[in-house]
Every structure is written in C-alpha cells, then in structure tokens.
N, C-alpha and C. Protein backbone atom coordinates (compact mmCIF):
# COMPACT_ATOMS: atom_id res chain seq x y z
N UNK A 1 -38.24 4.59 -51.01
CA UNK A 1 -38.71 5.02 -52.30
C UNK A 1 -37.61 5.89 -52.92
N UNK A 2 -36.94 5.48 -53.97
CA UNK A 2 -36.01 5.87 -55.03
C UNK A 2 -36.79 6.81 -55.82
N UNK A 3 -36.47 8.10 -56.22
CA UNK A 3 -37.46 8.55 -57.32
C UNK A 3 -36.65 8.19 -58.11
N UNK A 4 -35.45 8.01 -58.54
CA UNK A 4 -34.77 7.76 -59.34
C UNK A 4 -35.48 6.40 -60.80
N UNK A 5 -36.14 5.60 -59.97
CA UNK A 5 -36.79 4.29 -60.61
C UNK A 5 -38.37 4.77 -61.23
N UNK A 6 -38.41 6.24 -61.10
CA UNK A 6 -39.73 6.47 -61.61
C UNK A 6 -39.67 6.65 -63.31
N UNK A 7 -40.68 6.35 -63.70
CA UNK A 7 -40.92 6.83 -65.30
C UNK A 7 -40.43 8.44 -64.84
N UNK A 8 -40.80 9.17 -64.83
CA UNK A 8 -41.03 10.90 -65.03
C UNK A 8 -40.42 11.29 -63.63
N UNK A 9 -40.27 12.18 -63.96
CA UNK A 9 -40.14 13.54 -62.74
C UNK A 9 -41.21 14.26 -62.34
N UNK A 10 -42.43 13.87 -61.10
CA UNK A 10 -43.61 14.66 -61.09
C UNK A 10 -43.17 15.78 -60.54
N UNK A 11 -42.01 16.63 -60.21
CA UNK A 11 -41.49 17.72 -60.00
C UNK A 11 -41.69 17.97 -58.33
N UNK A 12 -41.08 19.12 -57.69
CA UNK A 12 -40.43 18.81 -56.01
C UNK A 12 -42.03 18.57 -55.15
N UNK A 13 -42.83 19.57 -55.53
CA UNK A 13 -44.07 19.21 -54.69
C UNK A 13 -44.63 17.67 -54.45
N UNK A 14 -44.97 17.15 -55.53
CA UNK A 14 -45.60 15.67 -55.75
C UNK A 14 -44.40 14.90 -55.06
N UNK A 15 -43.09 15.39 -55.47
CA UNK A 15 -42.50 14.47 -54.64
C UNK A 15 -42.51 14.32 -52.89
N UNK A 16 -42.50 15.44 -52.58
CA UNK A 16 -42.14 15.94 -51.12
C UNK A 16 -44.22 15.57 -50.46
N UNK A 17 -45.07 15.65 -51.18
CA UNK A 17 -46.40 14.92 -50.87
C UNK A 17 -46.10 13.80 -51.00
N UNK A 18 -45.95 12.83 -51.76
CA UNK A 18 -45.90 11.25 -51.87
C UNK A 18 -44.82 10.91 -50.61
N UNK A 19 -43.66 11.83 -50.28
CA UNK A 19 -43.06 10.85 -48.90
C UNK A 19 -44.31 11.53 -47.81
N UNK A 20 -44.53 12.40 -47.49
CA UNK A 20 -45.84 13.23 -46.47
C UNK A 20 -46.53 12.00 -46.51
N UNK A 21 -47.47 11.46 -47.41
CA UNK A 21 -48.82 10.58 -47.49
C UNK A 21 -48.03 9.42 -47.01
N UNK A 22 -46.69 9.03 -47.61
CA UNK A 22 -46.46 7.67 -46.72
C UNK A 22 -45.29 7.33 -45.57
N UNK A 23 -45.34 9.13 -45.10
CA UNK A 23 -44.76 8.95 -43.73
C UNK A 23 -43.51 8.77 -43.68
N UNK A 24 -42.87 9.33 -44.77
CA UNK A 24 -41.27 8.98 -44.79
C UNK A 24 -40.61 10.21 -44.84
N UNK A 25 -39.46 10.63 -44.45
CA UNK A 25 -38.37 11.46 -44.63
C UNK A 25 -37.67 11.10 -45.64
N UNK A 26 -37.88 12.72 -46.73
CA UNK A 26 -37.32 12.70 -47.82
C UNK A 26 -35.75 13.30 -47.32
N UNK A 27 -34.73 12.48 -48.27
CA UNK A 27 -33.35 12.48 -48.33
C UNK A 27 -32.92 13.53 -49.61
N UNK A 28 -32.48 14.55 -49.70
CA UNK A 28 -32.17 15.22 -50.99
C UNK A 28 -30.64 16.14 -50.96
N UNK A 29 -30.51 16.34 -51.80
CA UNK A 29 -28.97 17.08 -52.13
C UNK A 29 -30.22 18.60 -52.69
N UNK A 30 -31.10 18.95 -53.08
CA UNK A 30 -31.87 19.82 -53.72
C UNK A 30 -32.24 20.53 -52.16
N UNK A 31 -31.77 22.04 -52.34
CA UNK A 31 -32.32 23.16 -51.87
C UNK A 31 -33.99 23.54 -51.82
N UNK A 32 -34.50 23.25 -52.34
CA UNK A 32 -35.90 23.43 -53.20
C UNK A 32 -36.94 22.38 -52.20
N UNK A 33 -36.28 21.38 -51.72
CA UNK A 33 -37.39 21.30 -50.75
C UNK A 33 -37.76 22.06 -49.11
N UNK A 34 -36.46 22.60 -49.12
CA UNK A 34 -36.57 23.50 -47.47
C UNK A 34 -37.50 24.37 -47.71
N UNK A 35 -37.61 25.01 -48.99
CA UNK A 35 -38.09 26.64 -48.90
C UNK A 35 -39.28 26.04 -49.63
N UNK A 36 -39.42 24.66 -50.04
CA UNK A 36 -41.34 24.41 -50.11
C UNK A 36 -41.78 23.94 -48.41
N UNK A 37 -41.27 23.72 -47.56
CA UNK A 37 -41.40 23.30 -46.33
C UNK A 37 -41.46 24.43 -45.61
N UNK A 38 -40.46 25.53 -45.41
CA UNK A 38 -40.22 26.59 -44.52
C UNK A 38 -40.84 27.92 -45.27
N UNK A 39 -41.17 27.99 -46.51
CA UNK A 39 -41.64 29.53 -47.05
C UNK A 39 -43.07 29.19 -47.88
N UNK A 40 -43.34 28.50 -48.40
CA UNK A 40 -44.92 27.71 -48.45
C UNK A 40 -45.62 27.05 -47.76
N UNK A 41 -44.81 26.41 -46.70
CA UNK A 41 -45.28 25.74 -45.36
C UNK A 41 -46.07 24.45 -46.12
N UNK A 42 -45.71 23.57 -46.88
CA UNK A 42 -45.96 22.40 -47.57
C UNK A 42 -45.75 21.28 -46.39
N UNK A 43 -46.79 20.61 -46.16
CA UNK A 43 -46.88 19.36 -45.31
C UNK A 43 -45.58 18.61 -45.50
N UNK A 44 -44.78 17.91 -44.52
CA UNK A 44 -43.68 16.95 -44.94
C UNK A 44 -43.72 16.22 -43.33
N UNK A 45 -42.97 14.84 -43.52
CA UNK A 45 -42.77 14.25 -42.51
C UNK A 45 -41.39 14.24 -42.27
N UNK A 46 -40.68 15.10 -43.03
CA UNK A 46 -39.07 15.26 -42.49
C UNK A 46 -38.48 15.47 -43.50
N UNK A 47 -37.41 15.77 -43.82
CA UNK A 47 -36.48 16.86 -44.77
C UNK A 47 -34.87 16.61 -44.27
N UNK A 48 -33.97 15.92 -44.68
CA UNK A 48 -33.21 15.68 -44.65
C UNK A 48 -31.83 15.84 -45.79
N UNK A 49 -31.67 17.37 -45.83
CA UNK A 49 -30.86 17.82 -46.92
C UNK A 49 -28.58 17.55 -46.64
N UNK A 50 -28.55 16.83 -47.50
CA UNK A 50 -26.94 16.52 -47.60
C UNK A 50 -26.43 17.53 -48.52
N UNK A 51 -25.51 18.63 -47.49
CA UNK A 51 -24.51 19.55 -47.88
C UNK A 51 -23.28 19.39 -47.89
N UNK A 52 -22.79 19.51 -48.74
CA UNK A 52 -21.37 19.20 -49.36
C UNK A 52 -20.76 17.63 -48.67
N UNK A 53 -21.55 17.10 -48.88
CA UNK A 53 -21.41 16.29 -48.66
C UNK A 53 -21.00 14.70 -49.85
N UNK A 54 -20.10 14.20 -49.51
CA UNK A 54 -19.52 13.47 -50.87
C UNK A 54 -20.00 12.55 -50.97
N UNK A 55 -20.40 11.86 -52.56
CA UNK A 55 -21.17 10.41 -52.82
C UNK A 55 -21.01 9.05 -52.00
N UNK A 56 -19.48 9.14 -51.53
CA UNK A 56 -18.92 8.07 -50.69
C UNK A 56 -19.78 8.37 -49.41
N UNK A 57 -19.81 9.08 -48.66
CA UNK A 57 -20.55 9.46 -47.76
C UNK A 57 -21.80 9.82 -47.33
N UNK A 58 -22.56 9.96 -48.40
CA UNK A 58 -24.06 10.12 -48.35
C UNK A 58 -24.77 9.01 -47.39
N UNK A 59 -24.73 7.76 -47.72
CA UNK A 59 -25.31 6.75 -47.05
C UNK A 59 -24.73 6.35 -45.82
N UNK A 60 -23.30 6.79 -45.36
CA UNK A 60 -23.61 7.07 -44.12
C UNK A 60 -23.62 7.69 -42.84
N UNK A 61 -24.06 8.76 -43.81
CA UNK A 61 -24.44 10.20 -43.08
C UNK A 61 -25.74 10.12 -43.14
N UNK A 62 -26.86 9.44 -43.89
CA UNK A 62 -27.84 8.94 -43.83
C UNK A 62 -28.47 8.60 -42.49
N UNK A 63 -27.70 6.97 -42.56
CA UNK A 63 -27.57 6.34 -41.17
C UNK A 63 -27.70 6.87 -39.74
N UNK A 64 -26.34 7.82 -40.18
CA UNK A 64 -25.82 8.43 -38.86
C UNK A 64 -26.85 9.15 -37.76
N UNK A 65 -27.40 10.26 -38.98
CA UNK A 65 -28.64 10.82 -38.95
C UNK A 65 -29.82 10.05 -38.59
N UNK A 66 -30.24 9.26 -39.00
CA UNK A 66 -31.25 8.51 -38.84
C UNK A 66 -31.33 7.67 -37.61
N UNK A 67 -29.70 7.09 -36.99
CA UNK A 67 -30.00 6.61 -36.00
C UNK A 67 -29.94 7.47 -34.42
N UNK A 68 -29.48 8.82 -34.80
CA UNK A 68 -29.68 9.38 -33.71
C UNK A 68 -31.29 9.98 -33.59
C-alpha cells in the first residue's frame, strides 16, 4: 500500500492504523510515526524508518531489512 496513490492525506494516525488493521509494516522517511508508536503507544505492526538514507537506496535497504 502506496499512500502516495491516495486521493487525500488522512494524516500519520489513520495512516499508521490502516497498515496495524492490515498487518503490514509501515516504511517512512517521517519521524512522526516513532513518537505516535513509542510516546502515545499507538497500535502498529512495525515501523520501519529510513535515515539518511538516499532515494537510490531506499528499496534496497527495504529488502535488506525485510529479509533479515
């Protein structure tokens, strides 16, 4: 799930619930979902934040991540 392909932006909560309800680990460059996870304690099925990390490399550092 791309949010990118959505009409709107339902903003970080709705997003970080919609991967929760369907069991997916959200992928983000945004700070803003750790501290709804770790300081609101917001349900998630995984949190996977890319730091300084470059566009060429995102997907597969993705991977990398994912397959360990």
């Amino acid at each position: 799930m791309w949010t990118g392909h959505w009409p709107e932006d339902p903003g970080d909560e709705e997003i970080l619930n919609r991967a929760h309800l369907e069991n997916r680990i959200l992928v983000t460059l945004d700070k803003d979902f750790g501290e709804l996870a770790i300081v609101k304690g917001t349900p998630h099925s995984g949190i996977i934040r890319l730091v300084s990390c470059s566009a060429r490399r995102q997907a597969a550092t993705c991977l990398l991540v994912l397959k360990q």
